[in-house]
N, C-alpha and C. Protein backbone atom coordinates (compact mmCIF):
# COMPACT_ATOMS: atom_id res chain seq x y z
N UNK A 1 -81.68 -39.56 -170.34
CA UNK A 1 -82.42 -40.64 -169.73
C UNK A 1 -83.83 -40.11 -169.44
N UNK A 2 -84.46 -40.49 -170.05
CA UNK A 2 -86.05 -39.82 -170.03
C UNK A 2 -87.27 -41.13 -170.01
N UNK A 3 -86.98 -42.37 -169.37
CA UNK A 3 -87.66 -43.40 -169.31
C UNK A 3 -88.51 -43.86 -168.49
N UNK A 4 -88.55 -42.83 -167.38
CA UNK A 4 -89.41 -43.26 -166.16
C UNK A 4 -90.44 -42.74 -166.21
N UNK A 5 -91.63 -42.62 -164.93
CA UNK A 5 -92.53 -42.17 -164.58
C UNK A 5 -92.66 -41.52 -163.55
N UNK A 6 -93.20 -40.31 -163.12
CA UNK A 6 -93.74 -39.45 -162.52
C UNK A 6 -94.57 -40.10 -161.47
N UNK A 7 -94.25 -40.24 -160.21
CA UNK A 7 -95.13 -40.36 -159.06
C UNK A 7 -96.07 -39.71 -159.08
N UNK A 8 -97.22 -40.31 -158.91
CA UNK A 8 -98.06 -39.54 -158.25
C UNK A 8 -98.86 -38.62 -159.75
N UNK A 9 -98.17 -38.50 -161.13
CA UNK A 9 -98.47 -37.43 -162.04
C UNK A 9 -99.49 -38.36 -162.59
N UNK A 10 -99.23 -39.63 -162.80
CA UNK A 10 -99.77 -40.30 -164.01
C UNK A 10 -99.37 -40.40 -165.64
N UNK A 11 -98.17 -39.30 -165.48
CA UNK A 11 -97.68 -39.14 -166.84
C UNK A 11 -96.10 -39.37 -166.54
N UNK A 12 -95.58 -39.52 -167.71
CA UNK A 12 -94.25 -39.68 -167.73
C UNK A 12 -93.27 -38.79 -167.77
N UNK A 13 -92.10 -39.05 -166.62
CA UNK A 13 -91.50 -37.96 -166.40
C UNK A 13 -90.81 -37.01 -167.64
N UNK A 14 -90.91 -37.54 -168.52
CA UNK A 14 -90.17 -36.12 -169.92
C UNK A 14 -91.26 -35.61 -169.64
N UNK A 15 -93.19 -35.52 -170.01
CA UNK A 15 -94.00 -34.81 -169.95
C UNK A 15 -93.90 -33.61 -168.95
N UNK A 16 -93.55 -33.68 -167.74
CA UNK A 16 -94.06 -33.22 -166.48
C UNK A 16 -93.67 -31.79 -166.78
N UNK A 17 -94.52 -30.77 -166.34
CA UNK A 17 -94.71 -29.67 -167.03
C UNK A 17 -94.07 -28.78 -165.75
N UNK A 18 -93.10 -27.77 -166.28
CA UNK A 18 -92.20 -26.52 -165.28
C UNK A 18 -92.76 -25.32 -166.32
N UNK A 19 -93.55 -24.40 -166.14
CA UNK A 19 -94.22 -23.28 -166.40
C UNK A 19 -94.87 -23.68 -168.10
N UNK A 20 -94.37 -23.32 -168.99
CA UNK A 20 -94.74 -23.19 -170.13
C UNK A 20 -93.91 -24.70 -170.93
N UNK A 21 -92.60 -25.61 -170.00
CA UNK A 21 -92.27 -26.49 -171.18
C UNK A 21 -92.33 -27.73 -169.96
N UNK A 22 -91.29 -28.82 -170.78
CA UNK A 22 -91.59 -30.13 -170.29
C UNK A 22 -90.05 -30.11 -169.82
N UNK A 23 -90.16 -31.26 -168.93
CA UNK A 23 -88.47 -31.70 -168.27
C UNK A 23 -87.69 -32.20 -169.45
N UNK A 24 -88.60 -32.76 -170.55
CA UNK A 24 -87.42 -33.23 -171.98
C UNK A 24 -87.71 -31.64 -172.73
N UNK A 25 -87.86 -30.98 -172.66
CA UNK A 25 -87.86 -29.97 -173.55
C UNK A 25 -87.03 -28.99 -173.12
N UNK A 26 -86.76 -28.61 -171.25
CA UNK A 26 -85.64 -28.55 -170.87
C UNK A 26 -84.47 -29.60 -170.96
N UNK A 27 -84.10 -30.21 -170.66
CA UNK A 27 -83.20 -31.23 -170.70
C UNK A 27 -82.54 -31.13 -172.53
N UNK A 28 -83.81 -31.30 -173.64
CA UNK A 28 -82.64 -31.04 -174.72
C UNK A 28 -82.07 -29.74 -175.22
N UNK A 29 -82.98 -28.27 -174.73
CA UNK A 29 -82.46 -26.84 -175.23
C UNK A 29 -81.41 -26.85 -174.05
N UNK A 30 -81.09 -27.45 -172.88
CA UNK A 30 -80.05 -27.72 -171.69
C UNK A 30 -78.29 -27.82 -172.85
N UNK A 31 -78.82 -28.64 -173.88
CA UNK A 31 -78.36 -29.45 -174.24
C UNK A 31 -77.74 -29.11 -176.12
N UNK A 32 -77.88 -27.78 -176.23
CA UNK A 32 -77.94 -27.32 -177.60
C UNK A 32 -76.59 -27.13 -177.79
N UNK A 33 -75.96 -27.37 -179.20
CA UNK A 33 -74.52 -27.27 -179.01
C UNK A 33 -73.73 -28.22 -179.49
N UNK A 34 -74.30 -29.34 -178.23
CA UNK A 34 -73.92 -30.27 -178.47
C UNK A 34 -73.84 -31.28 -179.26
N UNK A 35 -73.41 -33.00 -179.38
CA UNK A 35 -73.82 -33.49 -180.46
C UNK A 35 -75.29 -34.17 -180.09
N UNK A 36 -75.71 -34.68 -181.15
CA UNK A 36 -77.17 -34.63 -181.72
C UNK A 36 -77.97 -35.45 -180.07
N UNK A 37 -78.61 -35.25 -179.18
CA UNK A 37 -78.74 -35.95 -177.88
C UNK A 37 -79.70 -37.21 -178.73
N UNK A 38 -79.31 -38.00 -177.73
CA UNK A 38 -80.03 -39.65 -177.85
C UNK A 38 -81.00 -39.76 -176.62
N UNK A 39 -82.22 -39.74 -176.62
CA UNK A 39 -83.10 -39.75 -175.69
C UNK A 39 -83.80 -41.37 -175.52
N UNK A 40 -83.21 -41.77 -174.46
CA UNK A 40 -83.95 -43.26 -174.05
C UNK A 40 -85.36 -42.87 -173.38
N UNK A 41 -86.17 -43.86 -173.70
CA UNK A 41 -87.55 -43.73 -173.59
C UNK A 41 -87.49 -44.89 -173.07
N UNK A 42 -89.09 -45.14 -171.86
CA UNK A 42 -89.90 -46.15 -171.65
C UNK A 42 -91.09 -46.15 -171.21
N UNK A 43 -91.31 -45.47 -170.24
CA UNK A 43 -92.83 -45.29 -169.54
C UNK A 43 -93.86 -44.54 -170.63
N UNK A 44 -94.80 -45.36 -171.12
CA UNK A 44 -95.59 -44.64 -171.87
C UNK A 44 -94.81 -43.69 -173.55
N UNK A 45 -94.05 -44.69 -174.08
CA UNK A 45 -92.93 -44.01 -174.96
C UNK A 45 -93.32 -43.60 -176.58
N UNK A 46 -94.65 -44.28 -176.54
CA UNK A 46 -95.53 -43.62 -177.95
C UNK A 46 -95.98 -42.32 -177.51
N UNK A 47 -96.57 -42.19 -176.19
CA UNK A 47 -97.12 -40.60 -175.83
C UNK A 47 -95.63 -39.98 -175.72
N UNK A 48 -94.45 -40.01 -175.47
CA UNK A 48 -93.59 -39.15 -175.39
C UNK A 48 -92.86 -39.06 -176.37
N UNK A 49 -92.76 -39.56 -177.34
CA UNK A 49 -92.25 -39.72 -178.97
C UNK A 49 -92.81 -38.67 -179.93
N UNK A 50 -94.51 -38.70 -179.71
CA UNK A 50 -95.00 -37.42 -180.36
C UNK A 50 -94.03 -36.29 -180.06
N UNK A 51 -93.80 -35.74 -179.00
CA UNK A 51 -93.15 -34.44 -178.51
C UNK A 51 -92.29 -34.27 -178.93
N UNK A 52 -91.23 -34.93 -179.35
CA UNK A 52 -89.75 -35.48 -179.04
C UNK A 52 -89.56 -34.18 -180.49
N UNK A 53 -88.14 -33.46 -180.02
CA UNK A 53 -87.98 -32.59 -181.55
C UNK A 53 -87.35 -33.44 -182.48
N UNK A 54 -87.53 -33.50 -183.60
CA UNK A 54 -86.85 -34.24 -184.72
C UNK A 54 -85.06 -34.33 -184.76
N UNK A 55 -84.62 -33.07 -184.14
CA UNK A 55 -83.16 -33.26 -184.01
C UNK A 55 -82.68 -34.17 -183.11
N UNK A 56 -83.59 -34.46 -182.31
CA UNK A 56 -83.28 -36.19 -181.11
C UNK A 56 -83.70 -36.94 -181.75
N UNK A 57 -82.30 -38.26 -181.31
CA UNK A 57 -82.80 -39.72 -181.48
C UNK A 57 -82.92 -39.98 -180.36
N UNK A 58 -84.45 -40.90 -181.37
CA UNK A 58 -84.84 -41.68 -179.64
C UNK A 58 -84.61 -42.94 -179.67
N UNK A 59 -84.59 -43.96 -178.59
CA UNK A 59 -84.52 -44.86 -178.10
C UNK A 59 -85.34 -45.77 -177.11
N UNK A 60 -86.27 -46.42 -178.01
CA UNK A 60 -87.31 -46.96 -176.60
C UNK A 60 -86.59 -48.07 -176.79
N UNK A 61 -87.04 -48.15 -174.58
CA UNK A 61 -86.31 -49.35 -173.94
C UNK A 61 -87.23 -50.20 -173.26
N UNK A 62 -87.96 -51.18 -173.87
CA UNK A 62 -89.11 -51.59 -173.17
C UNK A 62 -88.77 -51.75 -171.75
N UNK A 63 -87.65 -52.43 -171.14
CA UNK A 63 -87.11 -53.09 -170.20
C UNK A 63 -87.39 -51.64 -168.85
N UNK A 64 -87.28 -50.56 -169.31
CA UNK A 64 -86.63 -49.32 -168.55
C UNK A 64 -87.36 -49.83 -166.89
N UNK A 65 -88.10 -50.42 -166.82
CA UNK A 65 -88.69 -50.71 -165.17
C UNK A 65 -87.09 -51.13 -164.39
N UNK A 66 -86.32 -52.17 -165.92
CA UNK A 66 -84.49 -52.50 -164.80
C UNK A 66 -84.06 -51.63 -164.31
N UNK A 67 -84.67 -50.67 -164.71
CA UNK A 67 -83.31 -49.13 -164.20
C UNK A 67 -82.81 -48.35 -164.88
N UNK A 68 -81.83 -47.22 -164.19
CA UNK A 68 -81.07 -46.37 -164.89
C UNK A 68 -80.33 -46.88 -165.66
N UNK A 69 -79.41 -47.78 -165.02
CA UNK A 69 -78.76 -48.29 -165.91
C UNK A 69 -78.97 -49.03 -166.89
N UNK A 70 -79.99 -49.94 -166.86
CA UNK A 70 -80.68 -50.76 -168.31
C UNK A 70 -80.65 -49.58 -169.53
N UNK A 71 -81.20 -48.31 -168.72
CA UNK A 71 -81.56 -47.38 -169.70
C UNK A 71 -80.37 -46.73 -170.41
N UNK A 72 -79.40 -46.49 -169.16
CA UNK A 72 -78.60 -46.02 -170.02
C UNK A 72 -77.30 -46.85 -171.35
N UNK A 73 -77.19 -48.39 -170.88
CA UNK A 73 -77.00 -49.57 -171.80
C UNK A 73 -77.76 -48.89 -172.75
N UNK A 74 -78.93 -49.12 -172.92
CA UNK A 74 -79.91 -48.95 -174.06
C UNK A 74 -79.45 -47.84 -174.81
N UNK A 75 -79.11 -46.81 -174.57
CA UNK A 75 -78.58 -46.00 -174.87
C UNK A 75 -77.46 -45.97 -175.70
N UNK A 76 -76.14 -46.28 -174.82
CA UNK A 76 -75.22 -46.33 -175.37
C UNK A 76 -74.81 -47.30 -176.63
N UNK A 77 -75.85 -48.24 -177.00
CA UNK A 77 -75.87 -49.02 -178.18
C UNK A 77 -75.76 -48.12 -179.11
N UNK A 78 -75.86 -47.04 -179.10
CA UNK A 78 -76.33 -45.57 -180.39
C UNK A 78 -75.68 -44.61 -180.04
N UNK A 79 -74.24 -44.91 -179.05
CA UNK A 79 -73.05 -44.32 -179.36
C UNK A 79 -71.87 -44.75 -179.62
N UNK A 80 -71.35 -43.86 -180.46
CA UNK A 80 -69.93 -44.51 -180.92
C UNK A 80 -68.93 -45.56 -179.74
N UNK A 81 -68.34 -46.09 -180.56
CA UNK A 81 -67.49 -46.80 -179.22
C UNK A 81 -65.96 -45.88 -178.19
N UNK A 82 -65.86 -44.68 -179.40
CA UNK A 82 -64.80 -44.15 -179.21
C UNK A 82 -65.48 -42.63 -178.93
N UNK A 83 -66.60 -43.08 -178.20
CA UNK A 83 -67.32 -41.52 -177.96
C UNK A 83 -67.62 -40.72 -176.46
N UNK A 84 -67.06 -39.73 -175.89
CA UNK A 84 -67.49 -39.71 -174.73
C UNK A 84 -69.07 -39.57 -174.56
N UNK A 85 -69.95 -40.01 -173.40
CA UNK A 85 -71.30 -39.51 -173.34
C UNK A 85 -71.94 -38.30 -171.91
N UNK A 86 -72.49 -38.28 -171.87
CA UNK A 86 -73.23 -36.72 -171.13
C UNK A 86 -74.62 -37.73 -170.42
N UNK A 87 -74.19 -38.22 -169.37
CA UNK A 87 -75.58 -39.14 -168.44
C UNK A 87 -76.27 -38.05 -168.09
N UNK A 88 -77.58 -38.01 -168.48
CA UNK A 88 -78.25 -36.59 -168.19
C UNK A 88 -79.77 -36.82 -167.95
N UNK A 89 -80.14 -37.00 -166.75
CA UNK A 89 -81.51 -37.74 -166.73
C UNK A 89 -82.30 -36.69 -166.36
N UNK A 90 -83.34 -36.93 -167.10
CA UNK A 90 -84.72 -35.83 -167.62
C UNK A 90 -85.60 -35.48 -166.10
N UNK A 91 -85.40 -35.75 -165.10
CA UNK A 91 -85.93 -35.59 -163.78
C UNK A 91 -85.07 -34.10 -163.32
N UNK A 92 -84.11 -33.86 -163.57
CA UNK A 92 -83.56 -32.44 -163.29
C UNK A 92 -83.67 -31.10 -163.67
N UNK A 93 -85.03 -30.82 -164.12
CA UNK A 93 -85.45 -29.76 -164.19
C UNK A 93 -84.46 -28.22 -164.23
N UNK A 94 -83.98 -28.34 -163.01
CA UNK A 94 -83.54 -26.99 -162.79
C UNK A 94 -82.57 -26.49 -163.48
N UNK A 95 -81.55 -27.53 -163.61
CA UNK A 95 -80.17 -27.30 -164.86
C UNK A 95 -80.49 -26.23 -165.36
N UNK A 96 -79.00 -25.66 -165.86
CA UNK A 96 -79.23 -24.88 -166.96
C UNK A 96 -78.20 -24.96 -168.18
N UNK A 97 -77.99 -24.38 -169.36
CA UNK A 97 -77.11 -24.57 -169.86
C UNK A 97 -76.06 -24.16 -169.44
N UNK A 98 -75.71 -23.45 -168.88
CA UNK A 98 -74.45 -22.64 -168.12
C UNK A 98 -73.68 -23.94 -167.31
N UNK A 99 -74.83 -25.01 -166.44
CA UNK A 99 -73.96 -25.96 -166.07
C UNK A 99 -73.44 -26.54 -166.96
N UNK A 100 -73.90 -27.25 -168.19
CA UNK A 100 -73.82 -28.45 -169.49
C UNK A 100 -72.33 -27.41 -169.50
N UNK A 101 -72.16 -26.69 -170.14
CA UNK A 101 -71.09 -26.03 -170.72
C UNK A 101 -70.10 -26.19 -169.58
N UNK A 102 -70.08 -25.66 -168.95
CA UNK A 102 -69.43 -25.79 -167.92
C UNK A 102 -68.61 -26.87 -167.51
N UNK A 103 -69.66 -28.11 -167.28
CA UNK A 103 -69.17 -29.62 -167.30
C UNK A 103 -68.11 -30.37 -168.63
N UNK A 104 -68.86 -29.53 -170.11
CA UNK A 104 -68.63 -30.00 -171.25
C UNK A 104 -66.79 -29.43 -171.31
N UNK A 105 -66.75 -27.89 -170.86
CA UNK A 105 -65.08 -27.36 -171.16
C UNK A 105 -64.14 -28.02 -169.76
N UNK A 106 -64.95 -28.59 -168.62
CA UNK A 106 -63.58 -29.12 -167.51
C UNK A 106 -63.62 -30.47 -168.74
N UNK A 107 -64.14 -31.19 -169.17
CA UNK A 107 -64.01 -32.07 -169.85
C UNK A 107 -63.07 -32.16 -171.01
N UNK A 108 -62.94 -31.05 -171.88
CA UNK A 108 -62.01 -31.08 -172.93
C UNK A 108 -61.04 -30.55 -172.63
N UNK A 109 -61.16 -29.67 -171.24
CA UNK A 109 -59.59 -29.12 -170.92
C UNK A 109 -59.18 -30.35 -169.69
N UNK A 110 -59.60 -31.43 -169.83
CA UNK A 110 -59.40 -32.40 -168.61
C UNK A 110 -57.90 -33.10 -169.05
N UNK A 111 -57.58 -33.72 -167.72
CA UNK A 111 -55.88 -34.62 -168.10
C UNK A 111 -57.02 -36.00 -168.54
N UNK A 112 -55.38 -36.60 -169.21
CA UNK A 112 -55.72 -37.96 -169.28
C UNK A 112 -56.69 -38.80 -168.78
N UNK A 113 -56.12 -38.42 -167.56
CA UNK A 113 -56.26 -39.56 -166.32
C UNK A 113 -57.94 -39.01 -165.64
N UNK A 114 -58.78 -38.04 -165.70
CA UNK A 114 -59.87 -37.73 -165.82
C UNK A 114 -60.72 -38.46 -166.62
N UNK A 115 -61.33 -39.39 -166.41
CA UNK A 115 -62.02 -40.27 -167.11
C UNK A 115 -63.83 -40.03 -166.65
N UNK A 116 -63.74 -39.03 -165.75
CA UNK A 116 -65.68 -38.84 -165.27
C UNK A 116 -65.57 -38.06 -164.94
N UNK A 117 -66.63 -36.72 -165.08
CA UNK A 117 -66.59 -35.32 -164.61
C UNK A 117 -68.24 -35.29 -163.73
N UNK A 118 -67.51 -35.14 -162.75
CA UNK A 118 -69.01 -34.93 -161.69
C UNK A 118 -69.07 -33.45 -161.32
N UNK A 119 -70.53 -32.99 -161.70
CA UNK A 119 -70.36 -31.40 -160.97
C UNK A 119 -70.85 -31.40 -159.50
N UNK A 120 -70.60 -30.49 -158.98
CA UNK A 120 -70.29 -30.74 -157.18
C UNK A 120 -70.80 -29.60 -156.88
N UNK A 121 -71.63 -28.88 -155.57
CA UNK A 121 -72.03 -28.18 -154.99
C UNK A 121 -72.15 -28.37 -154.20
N UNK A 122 -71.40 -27.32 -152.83
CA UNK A 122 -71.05 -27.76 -151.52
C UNK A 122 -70.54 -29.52 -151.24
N UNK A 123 -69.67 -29.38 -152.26
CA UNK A 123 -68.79 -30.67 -151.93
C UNK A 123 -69.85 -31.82 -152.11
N UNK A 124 -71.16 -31.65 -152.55
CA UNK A 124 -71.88 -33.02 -152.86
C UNK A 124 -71.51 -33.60 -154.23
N UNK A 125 -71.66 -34.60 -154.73
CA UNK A 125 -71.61 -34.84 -156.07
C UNK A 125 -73.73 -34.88 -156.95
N UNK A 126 -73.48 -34.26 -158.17
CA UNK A 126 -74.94 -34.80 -158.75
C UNK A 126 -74.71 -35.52 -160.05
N UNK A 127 -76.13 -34.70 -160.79
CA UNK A 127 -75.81 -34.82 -162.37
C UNK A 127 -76.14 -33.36 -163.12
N UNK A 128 -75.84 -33.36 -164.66
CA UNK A 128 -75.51 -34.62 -165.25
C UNK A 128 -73.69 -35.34 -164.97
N UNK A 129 -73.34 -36.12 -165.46
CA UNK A 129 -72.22 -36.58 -165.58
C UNK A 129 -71.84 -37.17 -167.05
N UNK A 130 -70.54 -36.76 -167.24
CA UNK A 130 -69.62 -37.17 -168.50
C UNK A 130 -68.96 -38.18 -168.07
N UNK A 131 -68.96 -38.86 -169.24
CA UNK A 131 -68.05 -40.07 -168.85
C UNK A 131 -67.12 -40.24 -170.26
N UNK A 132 -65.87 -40.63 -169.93
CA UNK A 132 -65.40 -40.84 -171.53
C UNK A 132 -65.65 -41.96 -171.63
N UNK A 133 -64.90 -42.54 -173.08
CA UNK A 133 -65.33 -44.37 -173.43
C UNK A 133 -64.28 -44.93 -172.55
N UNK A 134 -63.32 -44.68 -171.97
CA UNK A 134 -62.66 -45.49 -171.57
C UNK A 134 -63.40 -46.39 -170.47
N UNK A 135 -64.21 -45.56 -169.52
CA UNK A 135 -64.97 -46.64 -168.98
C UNK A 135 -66.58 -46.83 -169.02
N UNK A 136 -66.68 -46.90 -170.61
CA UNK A 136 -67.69 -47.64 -170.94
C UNK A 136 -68.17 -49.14 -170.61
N UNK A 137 -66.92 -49.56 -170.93
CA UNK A 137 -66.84 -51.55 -170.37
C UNK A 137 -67.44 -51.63 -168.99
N UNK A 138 -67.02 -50.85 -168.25
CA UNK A 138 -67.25 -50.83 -166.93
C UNK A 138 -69.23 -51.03 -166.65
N UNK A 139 -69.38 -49.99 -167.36
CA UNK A 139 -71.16 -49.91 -167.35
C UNK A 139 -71.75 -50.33 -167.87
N UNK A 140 -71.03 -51.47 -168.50
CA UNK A 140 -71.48 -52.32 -169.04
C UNK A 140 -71.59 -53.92 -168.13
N UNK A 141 -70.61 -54.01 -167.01
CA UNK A 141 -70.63 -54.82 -166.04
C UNK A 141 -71.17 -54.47 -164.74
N UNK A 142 -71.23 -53.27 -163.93
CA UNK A 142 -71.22 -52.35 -163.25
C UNK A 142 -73.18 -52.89 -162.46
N UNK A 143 -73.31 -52.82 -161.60
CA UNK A 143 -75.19 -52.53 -161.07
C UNK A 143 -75.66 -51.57 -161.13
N UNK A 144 -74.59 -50.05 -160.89
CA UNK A 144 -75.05 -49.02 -161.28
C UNK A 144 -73.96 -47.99 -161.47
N UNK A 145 -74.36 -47.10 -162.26
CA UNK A 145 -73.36 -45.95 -162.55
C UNK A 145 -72.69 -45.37 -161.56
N UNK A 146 -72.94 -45.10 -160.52
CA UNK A 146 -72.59 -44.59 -159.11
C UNK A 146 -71.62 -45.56 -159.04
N UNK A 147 -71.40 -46.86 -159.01
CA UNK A 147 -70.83 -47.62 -158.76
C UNK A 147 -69.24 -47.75 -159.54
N UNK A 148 -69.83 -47.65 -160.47
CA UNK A 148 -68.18 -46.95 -161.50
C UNK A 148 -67.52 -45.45 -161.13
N UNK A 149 -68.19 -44.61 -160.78
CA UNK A 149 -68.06 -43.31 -160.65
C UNK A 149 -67.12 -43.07 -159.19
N UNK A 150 -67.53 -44.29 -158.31
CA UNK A 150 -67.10 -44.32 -157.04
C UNK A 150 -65.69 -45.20 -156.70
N UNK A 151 -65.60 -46.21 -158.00
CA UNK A 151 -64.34 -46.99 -158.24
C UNK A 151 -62.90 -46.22 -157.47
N UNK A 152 -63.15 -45.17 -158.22
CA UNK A 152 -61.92 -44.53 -158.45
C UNK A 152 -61.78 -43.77 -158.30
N UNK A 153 -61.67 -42.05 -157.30
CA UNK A 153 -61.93 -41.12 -157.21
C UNK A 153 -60.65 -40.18 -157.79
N UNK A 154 -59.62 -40.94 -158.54
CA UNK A 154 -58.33 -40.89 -159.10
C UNK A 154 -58.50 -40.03 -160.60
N UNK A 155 -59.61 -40.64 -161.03
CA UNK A 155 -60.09 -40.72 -162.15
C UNK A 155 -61.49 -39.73 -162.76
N UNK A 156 -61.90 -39.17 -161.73
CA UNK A 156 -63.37 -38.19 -161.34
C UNK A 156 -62.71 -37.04 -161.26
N UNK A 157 -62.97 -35.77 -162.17
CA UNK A 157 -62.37 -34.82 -161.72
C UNK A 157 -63.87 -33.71 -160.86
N UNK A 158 -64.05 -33.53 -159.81
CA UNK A 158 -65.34 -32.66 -159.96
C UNK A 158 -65.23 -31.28 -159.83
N UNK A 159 -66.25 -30.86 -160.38
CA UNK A 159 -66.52 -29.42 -161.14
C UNK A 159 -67.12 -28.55 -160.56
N UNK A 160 -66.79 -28.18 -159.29
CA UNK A 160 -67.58 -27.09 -158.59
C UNK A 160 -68.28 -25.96 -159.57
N UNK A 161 -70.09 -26.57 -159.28
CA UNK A 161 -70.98 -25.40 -159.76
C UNK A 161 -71.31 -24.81 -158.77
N UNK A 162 -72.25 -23.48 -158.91
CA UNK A 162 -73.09 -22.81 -158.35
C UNK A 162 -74.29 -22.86 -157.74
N UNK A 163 -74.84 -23.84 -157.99
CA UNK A 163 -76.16 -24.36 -157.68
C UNK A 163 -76.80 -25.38 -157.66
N UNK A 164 -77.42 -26.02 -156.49
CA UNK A 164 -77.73 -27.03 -156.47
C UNK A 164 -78.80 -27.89 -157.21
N UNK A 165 -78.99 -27.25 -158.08
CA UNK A 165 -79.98 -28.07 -158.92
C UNK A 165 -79.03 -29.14 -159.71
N UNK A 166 -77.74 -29.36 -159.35
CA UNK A 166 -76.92 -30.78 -159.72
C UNK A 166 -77.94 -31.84 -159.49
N UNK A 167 -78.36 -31.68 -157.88
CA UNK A 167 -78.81 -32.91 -156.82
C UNK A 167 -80.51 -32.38 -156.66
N UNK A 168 -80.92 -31.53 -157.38
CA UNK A 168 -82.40 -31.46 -156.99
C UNK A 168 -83.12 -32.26 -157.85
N UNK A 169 -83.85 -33.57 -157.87
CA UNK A 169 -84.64 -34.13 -159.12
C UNK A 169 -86.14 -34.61 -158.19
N UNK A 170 -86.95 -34.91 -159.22
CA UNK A 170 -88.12 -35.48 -158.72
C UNK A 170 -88.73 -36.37 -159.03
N UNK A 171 -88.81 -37.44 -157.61
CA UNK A 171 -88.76 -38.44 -157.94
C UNK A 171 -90.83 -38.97 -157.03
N UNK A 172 -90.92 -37.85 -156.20
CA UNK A 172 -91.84 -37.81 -155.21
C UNK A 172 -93.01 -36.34 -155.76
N UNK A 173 -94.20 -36.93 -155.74
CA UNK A 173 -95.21 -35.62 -156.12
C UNK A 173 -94.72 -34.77 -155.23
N UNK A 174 -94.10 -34.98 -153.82
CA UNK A 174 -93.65 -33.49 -153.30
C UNK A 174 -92.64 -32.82 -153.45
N UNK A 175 -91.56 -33.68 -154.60
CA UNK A 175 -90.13 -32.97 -154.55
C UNK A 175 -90.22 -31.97 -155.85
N UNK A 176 -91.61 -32.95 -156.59
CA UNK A 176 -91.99 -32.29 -158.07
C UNK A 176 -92.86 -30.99 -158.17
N UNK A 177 -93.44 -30.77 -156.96
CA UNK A 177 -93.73 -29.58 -156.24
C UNK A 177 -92.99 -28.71 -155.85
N UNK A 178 -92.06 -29.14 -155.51
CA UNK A 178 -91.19 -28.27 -154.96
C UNK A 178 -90.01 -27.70 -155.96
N UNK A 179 -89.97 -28.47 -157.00
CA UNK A 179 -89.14 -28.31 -158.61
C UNK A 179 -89.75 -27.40 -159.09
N UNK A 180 -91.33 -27.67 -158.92
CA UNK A 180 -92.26 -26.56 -160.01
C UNK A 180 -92.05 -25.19 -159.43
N UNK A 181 -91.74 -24.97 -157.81
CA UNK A 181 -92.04 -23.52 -157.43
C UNK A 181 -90.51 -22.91 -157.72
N UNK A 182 -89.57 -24.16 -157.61
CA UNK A 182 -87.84 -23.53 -157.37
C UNK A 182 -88.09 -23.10 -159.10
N UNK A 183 -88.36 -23.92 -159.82
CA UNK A 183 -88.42 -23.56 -161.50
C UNK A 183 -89.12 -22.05 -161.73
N UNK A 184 -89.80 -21.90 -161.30
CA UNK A 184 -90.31 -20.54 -161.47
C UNK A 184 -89.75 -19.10 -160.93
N UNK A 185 -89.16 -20.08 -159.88
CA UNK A 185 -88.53 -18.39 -159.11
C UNK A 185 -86.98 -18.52 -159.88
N UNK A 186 -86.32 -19.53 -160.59
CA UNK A 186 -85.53 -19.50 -161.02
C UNK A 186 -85.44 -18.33 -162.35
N UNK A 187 -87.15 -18.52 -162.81
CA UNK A 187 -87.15 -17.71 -164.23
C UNK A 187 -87.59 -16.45 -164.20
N UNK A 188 -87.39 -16.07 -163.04
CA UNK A 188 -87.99 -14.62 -162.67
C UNK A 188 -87.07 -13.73 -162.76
């Protein structure tokens, strides 16, 4: 989910720069491995298309001002119907691949009845989040993803990580400040 805008930046949040790369440039090497990522676009989505590596499909969503969820609809048009997906919105900087993986094996070693994998630190829930297709329909009726995720806690298995960059994103020039300094001492 890479469709919004940057408070306060003037640029759009895939652009927003953590030392030497961008939040979509983390977000897709986050993301290597996996299958081919589908990147929804909107804010300013010709300037963020240049960037975009050729191994992503993209997806502009003119609408993306509706929301996450518009965006992530938009999205899921350009996945299989019988496909699980990886909600992974480009504001989370800090991730690393160690979480993705992490999230990706409670997922294939998951029961049945595990239908959403939330990773958790100190008992909070963040992102990204897996969801299988079974409740795709759902987010497709749903106001927001949280809202499916919260249905059923029967059905959520969560994934105690290590670090809270689950729940750190930036949404405020001061939280994006505060991403840029945690990002750096992260890479030290």
């Amino acid at each position: 989910m890479a469709a919004g805008d940057a408070p306060g930046q003037g640029l759009p949040k895939p652009l927003a720069r953590f030392g030497e790369r961008t939040a979509l440039e983390i977000a897709v090497e986050n993301c290597a491995g996996l299958a081919r990522p589908i990147v929804v676009l909107g804010h300013q989505a010709t300037r963020v298309r240049a960037v975009i590596p050729p191994s992503t499909r993209v997806v502009v969503h003119p609408e993306w001002r509706s929301g996450q969820l518009s965006s992530l609809r938009a999205g899921l048009r350009h996945v299989r119907q019988d496909s699980p997906f990886l909600l992974y919105p480009v504001d989370y900087p800090l991730l690393t691949p160690s979480v993705i993986r992490r999230l990706v094996t409670a997922f294939r070693r998951g029961s049945a009845r595990h239908n959403i994998i939330v990773p958790t630190f100190h008992g909070r829930g963040g992102h990204p989040v897996i969801f299988s297709p079974a409740v795709r329909a759902e987010l497709t009726r749903a106001r927001t993803a949280r809202e499916v995720v919260r249905k059923d806690s029967g059905r959520v298995k969560f994934v105690p990580v290590e670090t809270a960059a689950i729940e750190k994103d930036f949404d405020t020039p001061t939280s994006y400040r505060w991403c840029c300094r945690a990002y750096l001492r992260q890479r030290r």
